[in-house]
N, C-alpha and C. Protein backbone atom coordinates (compact mmCIF):
# COMPACT_ATOMS: atom_id res chain seq x y z
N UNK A 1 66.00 25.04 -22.42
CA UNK A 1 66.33 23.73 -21.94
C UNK A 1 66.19 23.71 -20.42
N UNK A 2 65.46 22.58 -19.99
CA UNK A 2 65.46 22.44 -18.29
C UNK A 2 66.11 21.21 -18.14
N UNK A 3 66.70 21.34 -17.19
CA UNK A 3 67.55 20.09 -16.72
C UNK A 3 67.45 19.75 -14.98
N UNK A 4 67.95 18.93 -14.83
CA UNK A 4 67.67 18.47 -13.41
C UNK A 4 68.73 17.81 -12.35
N UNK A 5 69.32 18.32 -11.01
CA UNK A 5 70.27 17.43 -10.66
C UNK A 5 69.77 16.52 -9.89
N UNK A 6 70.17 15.02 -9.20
CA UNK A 6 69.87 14.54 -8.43
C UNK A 6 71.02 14.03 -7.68
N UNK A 7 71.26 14.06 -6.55
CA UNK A 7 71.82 13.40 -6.00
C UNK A 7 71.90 12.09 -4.51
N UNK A 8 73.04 11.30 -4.44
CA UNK A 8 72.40 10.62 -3.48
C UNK A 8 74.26 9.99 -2.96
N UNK A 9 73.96 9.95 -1.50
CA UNK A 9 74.89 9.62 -0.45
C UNK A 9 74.42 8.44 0.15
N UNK A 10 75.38 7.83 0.06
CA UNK A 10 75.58 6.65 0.97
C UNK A 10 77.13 6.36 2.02
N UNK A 11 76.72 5.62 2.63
CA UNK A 11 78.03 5.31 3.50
C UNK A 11 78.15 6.40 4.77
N UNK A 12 77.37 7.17 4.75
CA UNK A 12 77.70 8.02 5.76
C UNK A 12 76.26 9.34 5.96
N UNK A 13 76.21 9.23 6.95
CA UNK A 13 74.62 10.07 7.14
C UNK A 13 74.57 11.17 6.50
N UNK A 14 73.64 12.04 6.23
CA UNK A 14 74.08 13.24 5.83
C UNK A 14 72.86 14.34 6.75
N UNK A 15 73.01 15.64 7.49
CA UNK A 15 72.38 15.78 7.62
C UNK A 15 72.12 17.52 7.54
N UNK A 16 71.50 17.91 6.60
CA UNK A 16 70.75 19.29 6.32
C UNK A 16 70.71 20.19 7.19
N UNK A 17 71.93 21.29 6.86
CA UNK A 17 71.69 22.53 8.16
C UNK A 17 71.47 23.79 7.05
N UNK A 18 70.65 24.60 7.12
CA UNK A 18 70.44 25.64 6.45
C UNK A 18 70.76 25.60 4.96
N UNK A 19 70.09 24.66 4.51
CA UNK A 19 70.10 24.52 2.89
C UNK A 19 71.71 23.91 2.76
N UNK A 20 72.59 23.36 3.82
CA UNK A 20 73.76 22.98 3.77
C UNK A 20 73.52 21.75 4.14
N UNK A 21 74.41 20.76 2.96
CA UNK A 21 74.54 19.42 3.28
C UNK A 21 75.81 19.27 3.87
N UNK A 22 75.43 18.37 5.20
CA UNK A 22 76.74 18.21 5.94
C UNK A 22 76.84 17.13 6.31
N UNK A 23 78.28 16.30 5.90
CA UNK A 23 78.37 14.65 6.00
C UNK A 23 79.96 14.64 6.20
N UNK A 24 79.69 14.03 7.27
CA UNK A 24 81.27 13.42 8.05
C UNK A 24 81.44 12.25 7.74
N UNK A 25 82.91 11.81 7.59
CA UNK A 25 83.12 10.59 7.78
C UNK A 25 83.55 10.13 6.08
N UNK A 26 83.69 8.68 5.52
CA UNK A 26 83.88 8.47 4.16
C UNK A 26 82.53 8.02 3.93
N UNK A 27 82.04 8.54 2.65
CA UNK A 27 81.17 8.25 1.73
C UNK A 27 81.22 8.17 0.43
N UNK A 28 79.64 7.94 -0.05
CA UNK A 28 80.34 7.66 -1.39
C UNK A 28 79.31 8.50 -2.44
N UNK A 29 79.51 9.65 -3.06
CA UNK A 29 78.22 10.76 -3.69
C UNK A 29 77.93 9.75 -5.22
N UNK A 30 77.04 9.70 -5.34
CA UNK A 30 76.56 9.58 -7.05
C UNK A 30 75.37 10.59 -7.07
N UNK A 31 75.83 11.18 -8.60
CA UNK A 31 75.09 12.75 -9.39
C UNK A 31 74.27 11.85 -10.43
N UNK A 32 73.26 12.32 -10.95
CA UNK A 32 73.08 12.10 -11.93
C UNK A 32 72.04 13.70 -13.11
N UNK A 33 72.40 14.07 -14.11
CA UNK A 33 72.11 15.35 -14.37
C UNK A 33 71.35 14.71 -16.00
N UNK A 34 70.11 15.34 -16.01
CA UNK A 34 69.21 15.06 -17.23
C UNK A 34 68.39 16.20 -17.39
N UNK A 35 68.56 16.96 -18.58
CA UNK A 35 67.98 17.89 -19.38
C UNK A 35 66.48 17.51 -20.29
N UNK A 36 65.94 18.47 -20.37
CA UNK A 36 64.74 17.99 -21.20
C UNK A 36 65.19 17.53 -22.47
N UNK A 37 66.71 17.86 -23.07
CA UNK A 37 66.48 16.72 -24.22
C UNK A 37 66.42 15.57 -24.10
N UNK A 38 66.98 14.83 -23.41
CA UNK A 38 66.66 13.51 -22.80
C UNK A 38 65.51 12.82 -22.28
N UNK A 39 64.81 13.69 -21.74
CA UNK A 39 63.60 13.30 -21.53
C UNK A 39 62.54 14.26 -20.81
N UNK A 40 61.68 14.63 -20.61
CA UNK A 40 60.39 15.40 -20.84
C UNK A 40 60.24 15.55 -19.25
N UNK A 41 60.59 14.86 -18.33
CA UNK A 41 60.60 14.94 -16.99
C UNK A 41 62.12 14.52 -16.66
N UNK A 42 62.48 15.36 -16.55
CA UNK A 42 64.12 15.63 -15.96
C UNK A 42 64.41 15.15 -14.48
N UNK A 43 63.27 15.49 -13.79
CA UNK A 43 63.57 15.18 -12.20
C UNK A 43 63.44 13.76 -12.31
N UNK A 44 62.31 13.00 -12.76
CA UNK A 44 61.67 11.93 -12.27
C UNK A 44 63.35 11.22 -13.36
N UNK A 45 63.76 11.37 -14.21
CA UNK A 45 64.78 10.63 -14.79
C UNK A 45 65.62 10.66 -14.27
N UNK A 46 66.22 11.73 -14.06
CA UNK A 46 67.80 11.94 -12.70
C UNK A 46 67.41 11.16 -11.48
N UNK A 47 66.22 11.15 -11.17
CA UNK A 47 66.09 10.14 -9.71
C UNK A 47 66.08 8.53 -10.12
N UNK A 48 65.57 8.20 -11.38
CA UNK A 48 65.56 6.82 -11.76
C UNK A 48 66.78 6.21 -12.12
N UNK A 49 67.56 7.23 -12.35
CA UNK A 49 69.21 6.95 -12.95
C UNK A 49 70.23 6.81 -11.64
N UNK A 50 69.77 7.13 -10.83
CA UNK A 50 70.12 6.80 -9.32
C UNK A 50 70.09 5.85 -8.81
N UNK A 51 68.58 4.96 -9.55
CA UNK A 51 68.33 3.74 -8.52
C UNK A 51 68.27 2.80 -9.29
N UNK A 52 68.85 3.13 -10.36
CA UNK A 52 68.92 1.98 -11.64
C UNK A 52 69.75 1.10 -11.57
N UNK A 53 71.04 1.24 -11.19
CA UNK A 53 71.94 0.37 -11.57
C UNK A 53 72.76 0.44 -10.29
N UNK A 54 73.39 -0.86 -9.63
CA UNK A 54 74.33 -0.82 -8.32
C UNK A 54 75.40 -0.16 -8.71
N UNK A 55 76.21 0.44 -7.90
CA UNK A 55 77.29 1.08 -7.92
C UNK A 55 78.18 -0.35 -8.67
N UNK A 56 78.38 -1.37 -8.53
CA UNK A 56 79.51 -2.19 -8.84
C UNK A 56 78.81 -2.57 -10.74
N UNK A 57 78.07 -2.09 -10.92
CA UNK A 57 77.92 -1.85 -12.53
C UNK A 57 78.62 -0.51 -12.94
N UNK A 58 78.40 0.03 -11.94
CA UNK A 58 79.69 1.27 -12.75
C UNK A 58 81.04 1.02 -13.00
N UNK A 59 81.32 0.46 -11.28
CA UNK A 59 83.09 0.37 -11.16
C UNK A 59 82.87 -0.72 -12.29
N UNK A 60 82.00 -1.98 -12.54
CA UNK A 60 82.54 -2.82 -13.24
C UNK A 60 83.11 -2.40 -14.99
N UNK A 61 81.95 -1.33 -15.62
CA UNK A 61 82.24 -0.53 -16.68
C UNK A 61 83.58 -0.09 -16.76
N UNK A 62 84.06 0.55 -15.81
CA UNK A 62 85.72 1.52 -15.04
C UNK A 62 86.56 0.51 -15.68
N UNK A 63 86.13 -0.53 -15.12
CA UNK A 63 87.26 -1.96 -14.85
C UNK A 63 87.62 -2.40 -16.07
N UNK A 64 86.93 -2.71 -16.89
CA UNK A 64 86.78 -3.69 -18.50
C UNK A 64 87.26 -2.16 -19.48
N UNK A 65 86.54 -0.66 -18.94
CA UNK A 65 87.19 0.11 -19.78
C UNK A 65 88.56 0.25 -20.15
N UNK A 66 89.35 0.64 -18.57
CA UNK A 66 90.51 0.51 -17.97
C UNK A 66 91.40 -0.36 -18.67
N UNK A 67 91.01 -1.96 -18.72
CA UNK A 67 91.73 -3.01 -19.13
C UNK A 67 91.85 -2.84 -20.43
N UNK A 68 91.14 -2.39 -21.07
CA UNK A 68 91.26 -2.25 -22.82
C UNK A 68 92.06 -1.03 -23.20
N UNK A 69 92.75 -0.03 -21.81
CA UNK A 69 93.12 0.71 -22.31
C UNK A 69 94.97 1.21 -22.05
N UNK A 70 94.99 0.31 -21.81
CA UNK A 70 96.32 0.27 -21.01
C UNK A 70 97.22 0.73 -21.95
N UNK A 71 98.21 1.44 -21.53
CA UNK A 71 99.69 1.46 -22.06
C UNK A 71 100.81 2.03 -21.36
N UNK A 72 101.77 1.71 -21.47
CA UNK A 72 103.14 2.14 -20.78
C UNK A 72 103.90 2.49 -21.87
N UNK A 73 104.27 3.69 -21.55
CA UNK A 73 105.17 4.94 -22.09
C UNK A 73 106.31 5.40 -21.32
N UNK A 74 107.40 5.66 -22.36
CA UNK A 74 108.47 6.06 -21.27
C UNK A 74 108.31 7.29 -20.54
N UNK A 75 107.92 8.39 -21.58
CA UNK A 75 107.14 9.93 -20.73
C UNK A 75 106.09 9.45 -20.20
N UNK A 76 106.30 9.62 -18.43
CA UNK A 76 104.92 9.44 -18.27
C UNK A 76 104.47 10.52 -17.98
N UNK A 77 104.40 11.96 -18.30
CA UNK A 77 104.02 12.80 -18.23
C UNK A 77 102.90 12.26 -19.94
N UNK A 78 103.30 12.01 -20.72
CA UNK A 78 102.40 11.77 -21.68
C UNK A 78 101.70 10.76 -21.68
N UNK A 79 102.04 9.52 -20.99
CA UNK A 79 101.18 8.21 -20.23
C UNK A 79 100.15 8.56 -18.97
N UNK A 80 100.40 9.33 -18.78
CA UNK A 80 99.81 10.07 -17.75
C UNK A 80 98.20 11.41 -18.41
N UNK A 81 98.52 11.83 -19.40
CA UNK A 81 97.96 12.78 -20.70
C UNK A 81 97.16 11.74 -21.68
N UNK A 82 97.73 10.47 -21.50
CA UNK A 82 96.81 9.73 -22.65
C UNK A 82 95.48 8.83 -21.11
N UNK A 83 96.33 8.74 -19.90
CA UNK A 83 94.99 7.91 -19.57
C UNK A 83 94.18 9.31 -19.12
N UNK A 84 94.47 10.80 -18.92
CA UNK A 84 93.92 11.81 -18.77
C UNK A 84 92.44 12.22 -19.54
N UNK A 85 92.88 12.08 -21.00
CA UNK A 85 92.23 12.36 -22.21
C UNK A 85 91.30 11.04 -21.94
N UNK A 86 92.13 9.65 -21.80
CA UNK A 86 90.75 8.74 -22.10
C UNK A 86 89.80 9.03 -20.61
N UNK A 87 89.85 9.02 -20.15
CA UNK A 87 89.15 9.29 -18.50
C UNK A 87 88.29 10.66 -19.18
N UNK A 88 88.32 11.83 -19.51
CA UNK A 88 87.60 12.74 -19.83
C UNK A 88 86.78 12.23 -21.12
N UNK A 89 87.20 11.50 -22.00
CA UNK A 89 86.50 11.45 -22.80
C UNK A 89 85.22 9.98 -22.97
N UNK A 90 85.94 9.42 -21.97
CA UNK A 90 84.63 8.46 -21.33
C UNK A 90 83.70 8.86 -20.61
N UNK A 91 83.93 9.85 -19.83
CA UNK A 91 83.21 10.34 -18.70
C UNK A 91 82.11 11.31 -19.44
N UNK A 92 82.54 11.81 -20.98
CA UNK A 92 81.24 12.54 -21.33
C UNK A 92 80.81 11.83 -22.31
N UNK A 93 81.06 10.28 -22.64
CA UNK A 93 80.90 9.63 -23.82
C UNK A 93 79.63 8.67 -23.60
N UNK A 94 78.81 8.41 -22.34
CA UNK A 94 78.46 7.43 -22.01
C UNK A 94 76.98 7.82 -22.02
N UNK A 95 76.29 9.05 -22.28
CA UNK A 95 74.99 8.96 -22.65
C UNK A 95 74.71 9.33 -24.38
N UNK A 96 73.51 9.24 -24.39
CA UNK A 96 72.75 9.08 -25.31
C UNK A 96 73.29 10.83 -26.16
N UNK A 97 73.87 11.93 -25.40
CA UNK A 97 73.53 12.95 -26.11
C UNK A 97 75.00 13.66 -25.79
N UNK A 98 75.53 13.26 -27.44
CA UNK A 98 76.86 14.29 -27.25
C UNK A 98 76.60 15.42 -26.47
N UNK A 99 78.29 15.94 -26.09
CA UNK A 99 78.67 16.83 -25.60
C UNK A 99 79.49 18.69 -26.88
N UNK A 100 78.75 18.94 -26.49
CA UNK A 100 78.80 20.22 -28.18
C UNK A 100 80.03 20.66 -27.89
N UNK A 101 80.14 22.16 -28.52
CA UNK A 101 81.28 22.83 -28.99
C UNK A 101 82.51 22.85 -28.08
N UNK A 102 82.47 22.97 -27.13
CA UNK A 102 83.59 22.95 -25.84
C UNK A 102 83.67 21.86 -25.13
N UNK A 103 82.59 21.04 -25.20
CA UNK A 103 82.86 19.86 -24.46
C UNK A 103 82.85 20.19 -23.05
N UNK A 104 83.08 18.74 -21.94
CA UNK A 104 82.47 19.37 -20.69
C UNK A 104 83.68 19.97 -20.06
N UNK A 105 84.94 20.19 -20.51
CA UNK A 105 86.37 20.43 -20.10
C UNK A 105 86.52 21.61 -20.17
N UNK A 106 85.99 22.69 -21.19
CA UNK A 106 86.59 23.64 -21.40
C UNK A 106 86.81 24.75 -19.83
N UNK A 107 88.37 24.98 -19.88
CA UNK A 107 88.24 25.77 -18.54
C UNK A 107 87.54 27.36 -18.53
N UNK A 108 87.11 27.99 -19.92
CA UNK A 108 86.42 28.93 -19.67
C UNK A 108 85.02 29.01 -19.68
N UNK A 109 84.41 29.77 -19.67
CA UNK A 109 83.22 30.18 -18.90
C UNK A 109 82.22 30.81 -20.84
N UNK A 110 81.85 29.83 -21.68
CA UNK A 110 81.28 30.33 -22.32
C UNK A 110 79.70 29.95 -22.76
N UNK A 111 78.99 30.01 -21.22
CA UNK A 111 77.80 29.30 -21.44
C UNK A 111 76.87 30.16 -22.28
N UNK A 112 77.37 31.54 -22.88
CA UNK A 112 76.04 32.17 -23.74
C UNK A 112 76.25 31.42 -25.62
N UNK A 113 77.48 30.69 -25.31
CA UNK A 113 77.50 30.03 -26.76
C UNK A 113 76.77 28.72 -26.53
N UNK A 114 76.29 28.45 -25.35
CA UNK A 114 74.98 26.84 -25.17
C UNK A 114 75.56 25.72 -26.02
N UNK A 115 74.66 25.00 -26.74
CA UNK A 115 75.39 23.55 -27.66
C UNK A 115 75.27 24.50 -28.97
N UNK A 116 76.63 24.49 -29.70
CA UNK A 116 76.90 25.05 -30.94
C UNK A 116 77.27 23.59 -31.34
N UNK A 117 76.47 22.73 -32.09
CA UNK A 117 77.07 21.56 -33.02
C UNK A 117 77.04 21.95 -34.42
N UNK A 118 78.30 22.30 -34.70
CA UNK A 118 78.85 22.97 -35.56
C UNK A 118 79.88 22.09 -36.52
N UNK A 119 80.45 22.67 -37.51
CA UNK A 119 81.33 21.67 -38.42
C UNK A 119 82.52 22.27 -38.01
N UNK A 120 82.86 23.16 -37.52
CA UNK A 120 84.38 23.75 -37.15
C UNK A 120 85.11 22.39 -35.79
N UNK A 121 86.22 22.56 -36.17
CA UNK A 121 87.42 21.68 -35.82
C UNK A 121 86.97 21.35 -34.23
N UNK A 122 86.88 22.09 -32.74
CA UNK A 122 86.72 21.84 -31.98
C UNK A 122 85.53 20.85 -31.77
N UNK A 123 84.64 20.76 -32.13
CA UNK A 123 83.82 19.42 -32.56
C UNK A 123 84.47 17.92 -33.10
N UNK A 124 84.71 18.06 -33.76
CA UNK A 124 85.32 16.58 -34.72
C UNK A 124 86.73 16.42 -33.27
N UNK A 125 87.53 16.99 -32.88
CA UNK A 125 88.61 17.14 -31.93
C UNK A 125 88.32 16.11 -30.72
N UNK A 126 87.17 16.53 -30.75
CA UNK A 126 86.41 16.16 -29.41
C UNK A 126 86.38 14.31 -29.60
N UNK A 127 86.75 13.84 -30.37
CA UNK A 127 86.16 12.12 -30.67
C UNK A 127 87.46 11.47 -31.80
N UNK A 128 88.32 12.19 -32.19
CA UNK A 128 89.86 11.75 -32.43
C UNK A 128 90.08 10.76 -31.55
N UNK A 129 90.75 10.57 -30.32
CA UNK A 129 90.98 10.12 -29.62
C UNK A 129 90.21 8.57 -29.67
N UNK A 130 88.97 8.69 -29.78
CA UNK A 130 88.68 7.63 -29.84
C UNK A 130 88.97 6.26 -30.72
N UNK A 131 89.38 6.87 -32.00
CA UNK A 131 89.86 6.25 -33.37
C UNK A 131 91.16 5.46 -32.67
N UNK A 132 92.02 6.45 -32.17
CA UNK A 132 93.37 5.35 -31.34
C UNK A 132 93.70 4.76 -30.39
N UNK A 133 92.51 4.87 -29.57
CA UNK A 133 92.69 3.79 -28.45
C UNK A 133 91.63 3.06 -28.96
N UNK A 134 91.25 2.68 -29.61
CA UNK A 134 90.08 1.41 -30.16
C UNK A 134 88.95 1.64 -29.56
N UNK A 135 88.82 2.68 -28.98
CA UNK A 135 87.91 3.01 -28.02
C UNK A 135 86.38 3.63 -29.23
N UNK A 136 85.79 2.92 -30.24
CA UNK A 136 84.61 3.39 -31.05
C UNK A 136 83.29 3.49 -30.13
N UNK A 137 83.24 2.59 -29.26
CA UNK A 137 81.86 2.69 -28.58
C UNK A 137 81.81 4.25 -28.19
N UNK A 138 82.49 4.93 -28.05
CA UNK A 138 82.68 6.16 -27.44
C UNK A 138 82.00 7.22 -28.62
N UNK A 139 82.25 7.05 -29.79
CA UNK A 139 81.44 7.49 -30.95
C UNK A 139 80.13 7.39 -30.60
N UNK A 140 78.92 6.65 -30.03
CA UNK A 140 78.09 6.44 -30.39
C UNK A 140 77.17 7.81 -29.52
N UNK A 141 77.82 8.33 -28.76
CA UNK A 141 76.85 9.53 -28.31
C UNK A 141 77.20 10.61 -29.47
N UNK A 142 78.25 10.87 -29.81
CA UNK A 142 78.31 11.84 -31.43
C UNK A 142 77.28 11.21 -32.31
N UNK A 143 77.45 10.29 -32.98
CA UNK A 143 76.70 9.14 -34.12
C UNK A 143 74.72 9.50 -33.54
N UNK A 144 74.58 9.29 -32.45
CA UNK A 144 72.94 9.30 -32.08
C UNK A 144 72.51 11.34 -32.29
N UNK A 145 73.79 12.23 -31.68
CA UNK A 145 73.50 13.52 -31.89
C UNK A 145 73.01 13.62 -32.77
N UNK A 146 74.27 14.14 -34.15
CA UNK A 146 74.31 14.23 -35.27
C UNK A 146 73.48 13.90 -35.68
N UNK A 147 72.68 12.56 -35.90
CA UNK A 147 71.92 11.68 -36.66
C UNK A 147 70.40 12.10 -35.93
N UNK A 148 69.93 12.87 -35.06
CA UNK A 148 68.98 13.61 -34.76
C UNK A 148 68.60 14.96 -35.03
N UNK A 149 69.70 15.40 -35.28
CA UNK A 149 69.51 17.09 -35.57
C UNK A 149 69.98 17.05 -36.51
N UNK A 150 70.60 15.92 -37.92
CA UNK A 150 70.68 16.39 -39.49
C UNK A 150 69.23 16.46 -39.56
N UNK A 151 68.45 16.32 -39.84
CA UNK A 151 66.88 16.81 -40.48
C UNK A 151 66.49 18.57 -40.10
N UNK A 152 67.37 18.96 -38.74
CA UNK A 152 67.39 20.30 -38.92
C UNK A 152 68.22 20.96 -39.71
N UNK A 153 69.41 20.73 -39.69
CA UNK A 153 70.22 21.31 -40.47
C UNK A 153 69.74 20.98 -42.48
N UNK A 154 69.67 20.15 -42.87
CA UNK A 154 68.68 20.02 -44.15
C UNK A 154 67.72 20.96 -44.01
N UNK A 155 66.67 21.03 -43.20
CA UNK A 155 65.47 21.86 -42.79
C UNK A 155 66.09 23.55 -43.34
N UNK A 156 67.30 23.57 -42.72
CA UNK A 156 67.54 24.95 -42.58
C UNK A 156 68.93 25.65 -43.95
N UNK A 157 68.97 24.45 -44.92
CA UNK A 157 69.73 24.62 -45.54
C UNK A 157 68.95 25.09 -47.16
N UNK A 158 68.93 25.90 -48.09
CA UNK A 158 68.48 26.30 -49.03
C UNK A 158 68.73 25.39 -49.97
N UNK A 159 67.69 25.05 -51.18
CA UNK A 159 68.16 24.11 -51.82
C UNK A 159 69.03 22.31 -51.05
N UNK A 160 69.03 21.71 -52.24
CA UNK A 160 69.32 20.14 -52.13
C UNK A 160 70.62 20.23 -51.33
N UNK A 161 70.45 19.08 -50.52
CA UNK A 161 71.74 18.70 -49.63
C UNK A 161 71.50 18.99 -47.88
N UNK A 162 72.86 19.54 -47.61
CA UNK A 162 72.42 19.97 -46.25
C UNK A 162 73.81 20.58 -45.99
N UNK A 163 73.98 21.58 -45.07
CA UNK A 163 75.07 22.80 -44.58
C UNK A 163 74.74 22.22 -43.16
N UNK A 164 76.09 21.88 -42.83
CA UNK A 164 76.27 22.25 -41.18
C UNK A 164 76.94 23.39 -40.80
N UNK A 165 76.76 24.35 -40.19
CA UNK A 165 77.38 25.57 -40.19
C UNK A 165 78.20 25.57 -39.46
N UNK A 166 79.44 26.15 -39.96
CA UNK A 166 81.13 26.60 -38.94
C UNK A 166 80.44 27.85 -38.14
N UNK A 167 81.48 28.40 -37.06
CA UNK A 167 81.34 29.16 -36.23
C UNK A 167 81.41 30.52 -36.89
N UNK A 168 81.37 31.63 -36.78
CA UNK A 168 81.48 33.04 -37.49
C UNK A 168 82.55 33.47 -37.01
N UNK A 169 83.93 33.83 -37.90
CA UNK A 169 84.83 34.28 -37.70
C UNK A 169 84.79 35.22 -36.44
């Protein structure tokens, strides 16, 4: 898999000292990161995803998300844990290509396991959440995965049907 970062600053100059970006003052960074599954030229897409849309189409997304998601709890240590969870799980919900076995949170370091889309529990875990805050649009990067790579898993399953495979004890 090749992937690509791009980035871009505004609000404040930036200026290049020894492979070091250096910017004073307040600004404002937007990333944008695209792998060849997404598309076949990674650079030229991460740079188009940059200049696609104004910043106030994002915040406006934030805004209307936000509003649909409100609640007040007396723990707000757990009001605090539920807008936590929805904030992480929007933030990897919004392209075209789920996020696999660990999701983009996990605090350890297990990049030689790559995307394991697997039938074991930490998968399905990953999109709970969405079912109770009414939040389904958030399904639809699982729903487009899945629904691309069942013809492998059939492909790779013996006989009629299809096996999604759990992790190995």
């Amino acid at each position: 898999m090749r992937y690509a970062v791009a980035v871009r600053i505004t609000g404040a100059p930036a200026v290049w000292k020894e492979r070091v970006g250096v910017v004073q003052g307040s600004f404002h960074l937007r990333a944008a990161v695209v792998t060849s599954r997404e598309s076949s030229d990674p650079v030229r897409a991460a740079r188009a995803l940059l200049g696609e849309a104004p910043r106030s189409a994002h915040l406006d997304w934030w805004s209307r998300f936000w509003r649909r998601s409100w609640i007040d709890l007396p723990d707000k240590l757990e009001e605090n844990l539920w807008f936590l969870g929805l904030y992480q799980q929007a933030a990897c919900s919004r392209s075209d290509q789920a996020v696999s076995f660990f999701g983009l949170w996990h605090p350890l370091d297990y990049r030689g396991w790559y995307d394991a889309y697997v039938a074991d529990a930490q998968v399905q875990m990953m999109w709970w959440q969405t079912f109770g805050a009414n939040h389904l649009e958030l399904l639809y990067p699982s729903h487009r995965t899945f629904g691309r790579i069942v013809s492998e898993f059939a492909r790779r399953t013996p006989g009629q049907g299809m096996v999604v495979p759990l992790l190995p004890s």
